[in-house]
Protein backbone atom coordinates (compact mmCIF):
# COMPACT_ATOMS: atom_id res chain seq x y z
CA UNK A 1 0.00 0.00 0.00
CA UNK A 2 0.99 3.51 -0.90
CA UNK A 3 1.70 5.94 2.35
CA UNK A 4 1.85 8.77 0.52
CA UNK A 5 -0.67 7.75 -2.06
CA UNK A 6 -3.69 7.34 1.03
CA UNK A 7 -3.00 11.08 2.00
CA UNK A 8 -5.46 13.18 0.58
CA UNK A 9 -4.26 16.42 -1.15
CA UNK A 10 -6.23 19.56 0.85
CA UNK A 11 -7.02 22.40 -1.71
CA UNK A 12 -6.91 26.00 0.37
CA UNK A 13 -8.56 29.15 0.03
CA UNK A 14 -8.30 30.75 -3.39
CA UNK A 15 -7.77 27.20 -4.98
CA UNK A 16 -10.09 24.92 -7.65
CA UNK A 17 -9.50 22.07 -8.99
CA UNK A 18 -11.86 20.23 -11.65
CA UNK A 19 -11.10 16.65 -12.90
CA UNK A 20 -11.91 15.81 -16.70
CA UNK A 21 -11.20 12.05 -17.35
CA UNK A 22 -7.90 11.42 -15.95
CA UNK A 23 -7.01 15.40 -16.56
CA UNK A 24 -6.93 17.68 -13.03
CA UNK A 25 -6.62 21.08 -13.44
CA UNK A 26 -5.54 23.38 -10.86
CA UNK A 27 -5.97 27.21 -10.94
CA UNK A 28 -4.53 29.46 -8.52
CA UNK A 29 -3.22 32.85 -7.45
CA UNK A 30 -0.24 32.26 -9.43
CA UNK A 31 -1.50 30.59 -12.49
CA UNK A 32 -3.18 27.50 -13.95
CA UNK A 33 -1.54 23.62 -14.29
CA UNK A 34 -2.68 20.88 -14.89
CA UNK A 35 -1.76 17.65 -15.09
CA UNK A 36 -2.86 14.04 -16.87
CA UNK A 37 -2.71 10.60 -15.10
CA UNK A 38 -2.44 7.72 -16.28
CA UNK A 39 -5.23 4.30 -16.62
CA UNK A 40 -3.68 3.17 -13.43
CA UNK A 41 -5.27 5.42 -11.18
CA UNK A 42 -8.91 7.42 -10.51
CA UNK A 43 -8.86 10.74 -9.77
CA UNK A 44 -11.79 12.70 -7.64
CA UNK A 45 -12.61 15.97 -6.20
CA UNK A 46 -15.00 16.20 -3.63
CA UNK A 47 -14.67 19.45 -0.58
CA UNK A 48 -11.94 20.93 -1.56
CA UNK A 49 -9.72 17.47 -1.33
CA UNK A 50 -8.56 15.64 -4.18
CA UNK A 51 -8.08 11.90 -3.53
CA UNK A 52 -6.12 9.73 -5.99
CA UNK A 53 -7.32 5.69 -5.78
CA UNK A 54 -5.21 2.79 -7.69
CA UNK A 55 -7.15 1.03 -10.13
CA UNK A 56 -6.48 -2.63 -9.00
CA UNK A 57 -3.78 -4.14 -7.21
CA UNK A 58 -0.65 -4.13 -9.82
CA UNK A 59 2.68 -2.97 -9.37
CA UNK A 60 2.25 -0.19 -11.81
CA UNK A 61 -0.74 1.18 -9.86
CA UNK A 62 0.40 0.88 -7.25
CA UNK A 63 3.24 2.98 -8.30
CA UNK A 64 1.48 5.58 -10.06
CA UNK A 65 -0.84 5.75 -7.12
CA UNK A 66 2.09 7.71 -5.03
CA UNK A 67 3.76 9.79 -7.91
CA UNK A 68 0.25 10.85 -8.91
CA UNK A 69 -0.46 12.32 -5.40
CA UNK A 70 2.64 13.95 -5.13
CA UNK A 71 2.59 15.72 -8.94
CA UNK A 72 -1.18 17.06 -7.48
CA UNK A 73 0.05 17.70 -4.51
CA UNK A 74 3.07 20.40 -6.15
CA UNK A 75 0.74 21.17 -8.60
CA UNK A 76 -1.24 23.41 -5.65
CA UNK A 77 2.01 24.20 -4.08
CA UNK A 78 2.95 25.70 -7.60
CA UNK A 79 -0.15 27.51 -7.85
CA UNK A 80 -0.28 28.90 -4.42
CA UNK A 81 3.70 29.68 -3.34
CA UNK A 82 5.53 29.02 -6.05
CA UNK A 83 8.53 26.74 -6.38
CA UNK A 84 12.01 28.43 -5.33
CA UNK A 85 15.80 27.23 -6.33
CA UNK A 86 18.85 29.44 -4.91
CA UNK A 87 22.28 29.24 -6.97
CA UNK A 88 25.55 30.63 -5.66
CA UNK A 89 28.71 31.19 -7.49
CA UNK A 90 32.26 30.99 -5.90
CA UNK A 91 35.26 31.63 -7.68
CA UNK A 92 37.22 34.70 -8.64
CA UNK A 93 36.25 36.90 -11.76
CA UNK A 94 33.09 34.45 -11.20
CA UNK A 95 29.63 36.35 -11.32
CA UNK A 96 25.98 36.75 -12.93
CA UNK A 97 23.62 39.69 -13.79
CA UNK A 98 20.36 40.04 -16.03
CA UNK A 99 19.70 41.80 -18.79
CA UNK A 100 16.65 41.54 -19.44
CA UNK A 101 15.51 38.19 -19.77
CA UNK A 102 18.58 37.11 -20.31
CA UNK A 103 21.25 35.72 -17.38
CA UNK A 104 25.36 36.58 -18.11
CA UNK A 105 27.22 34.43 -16.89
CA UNK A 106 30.95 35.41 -16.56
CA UNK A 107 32.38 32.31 -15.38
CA UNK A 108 36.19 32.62 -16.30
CA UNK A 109 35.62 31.05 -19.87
CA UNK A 110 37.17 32.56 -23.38
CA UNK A 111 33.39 33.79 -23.44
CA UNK A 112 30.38 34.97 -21.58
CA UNK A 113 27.55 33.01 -21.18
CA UNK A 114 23.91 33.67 -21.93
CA UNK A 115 21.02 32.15 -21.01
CA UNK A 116 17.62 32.91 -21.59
CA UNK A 117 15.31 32.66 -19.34
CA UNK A 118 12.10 30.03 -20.20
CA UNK A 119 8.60 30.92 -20.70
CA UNK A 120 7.31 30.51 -16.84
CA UNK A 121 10.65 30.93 -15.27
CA UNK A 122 11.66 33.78 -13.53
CA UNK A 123 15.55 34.53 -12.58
CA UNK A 124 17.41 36.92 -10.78
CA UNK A 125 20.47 37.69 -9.74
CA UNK A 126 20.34 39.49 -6.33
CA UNK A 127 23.95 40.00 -5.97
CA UNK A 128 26.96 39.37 -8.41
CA UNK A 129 27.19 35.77 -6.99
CA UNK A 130 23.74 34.77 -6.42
CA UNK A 131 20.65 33.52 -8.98
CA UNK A 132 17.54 32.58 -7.83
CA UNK A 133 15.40 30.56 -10.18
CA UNK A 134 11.37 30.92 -9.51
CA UNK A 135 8.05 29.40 -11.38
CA UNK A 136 4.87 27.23 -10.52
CA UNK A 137 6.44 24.23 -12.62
CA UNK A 138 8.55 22.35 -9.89
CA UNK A 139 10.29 20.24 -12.70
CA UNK A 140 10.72 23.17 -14.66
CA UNK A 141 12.41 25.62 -11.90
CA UNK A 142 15.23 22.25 -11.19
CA UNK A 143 15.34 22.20 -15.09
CA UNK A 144 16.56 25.82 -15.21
CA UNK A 145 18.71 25.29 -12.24
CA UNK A 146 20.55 22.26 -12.84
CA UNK A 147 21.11 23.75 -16.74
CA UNK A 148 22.62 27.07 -15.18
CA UNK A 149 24.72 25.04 -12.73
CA UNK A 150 26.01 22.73 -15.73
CA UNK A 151 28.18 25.69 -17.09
CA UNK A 152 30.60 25.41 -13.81
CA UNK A 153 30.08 22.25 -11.62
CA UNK A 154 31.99 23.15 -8.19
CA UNK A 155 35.31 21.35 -8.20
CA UNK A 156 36.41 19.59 -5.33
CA UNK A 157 39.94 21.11 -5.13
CA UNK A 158 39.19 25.08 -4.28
CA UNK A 159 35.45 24.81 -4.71
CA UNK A 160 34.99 27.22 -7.81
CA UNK A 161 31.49 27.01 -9.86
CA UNK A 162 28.33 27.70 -9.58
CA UNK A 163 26.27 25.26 -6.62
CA UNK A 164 22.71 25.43 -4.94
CA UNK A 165 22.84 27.37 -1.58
CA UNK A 166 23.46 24.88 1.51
CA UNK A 167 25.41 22.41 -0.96
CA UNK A 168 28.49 20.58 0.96
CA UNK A 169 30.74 19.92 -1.75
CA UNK A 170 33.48 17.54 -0.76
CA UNK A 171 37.60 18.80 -0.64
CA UNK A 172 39.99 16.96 -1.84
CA UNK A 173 43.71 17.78 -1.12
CA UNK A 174 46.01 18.64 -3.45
CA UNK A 175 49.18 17.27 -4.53
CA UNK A 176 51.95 16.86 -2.46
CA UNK A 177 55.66 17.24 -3.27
């Protein structure tokens, strides 16, 4: 049995969601997603609760039973808060600014690099070593993030490149003589 799949997702204030065969659209203060299951699982609306229920017993519906829940579940997160990734770049002659819509990236290669921003995707760049990535589309926010952060992975010798904020990133010594 799914544990996470058995949790009902609670809509709040402000938030509708209508089911049209396996289609559940959610609309928001932020915006509108929506989001199509598959034949595995039934999908129902009743109170302001969505509940997801496996159609029979097999492994696959079982499985979709939980990742359905939890893509309707950040589907209202997405439409009510927003998703949120924070990037921070270390290194010297390292740093970021918008123009525009579009991120520079001056990350210490024969070029600068530029990087427009998607359609639902919001970045900024606080400070010279800071981005913030923002949206309603959880996959799509990590999308953006993990392409910006592909340009300088942090290296494990002095730790230059660009990594999400809190990331430990493990130090390895250097040569010895």
């Amino acid at each position: 049995m799914s544990r996470i799949g058995k949790k009902p997702v609670e809509l709040p204030s402000g938030v509708s969601a209508a089911v049209s065969g396996q289609t559940i659209e959610v609309k928001g203060p932020k915006g509108t997603r929506s989001f199509t299951a598959t034949d595995d699982v039934t999908l129902n609306v009743e109170d302001n609760v969505v509940t997801i229920e496996p159609r029979g017993k097999s492994k696959r519906a079982r499985q979709q039973w939980g990742m359905s829940r939890t893509v309707v579940a950040n589907l209202v997160t997405g439409v009510t808060q927003g998703f949120k990734k924070e990037l921070e770049i270390q290194g010297v002659g390292y740093r970021a600014q918008m123009q525009g819509n579009t991120l520079k990236l001056n990350l210490g290669l024969s070029h600068d690099v530029d990087y427009v921003a998607p359609e639902g995707v919001t970045i900024t760049a606080p400070k010279q070593t800071e981005i913030t990535v923002e949206g309603i589309d959880e996959q799509q926010v990590g999308q953006v993030a993990a392409e910006i952060r592909a340009w300088r992975k942090p290296e494990p010798y002095k730790g230059k490149g660009i990594r999400y904020k809190g990331e430990f990133i493990f130090r390895k010594e250097g040569k010895k003589k």
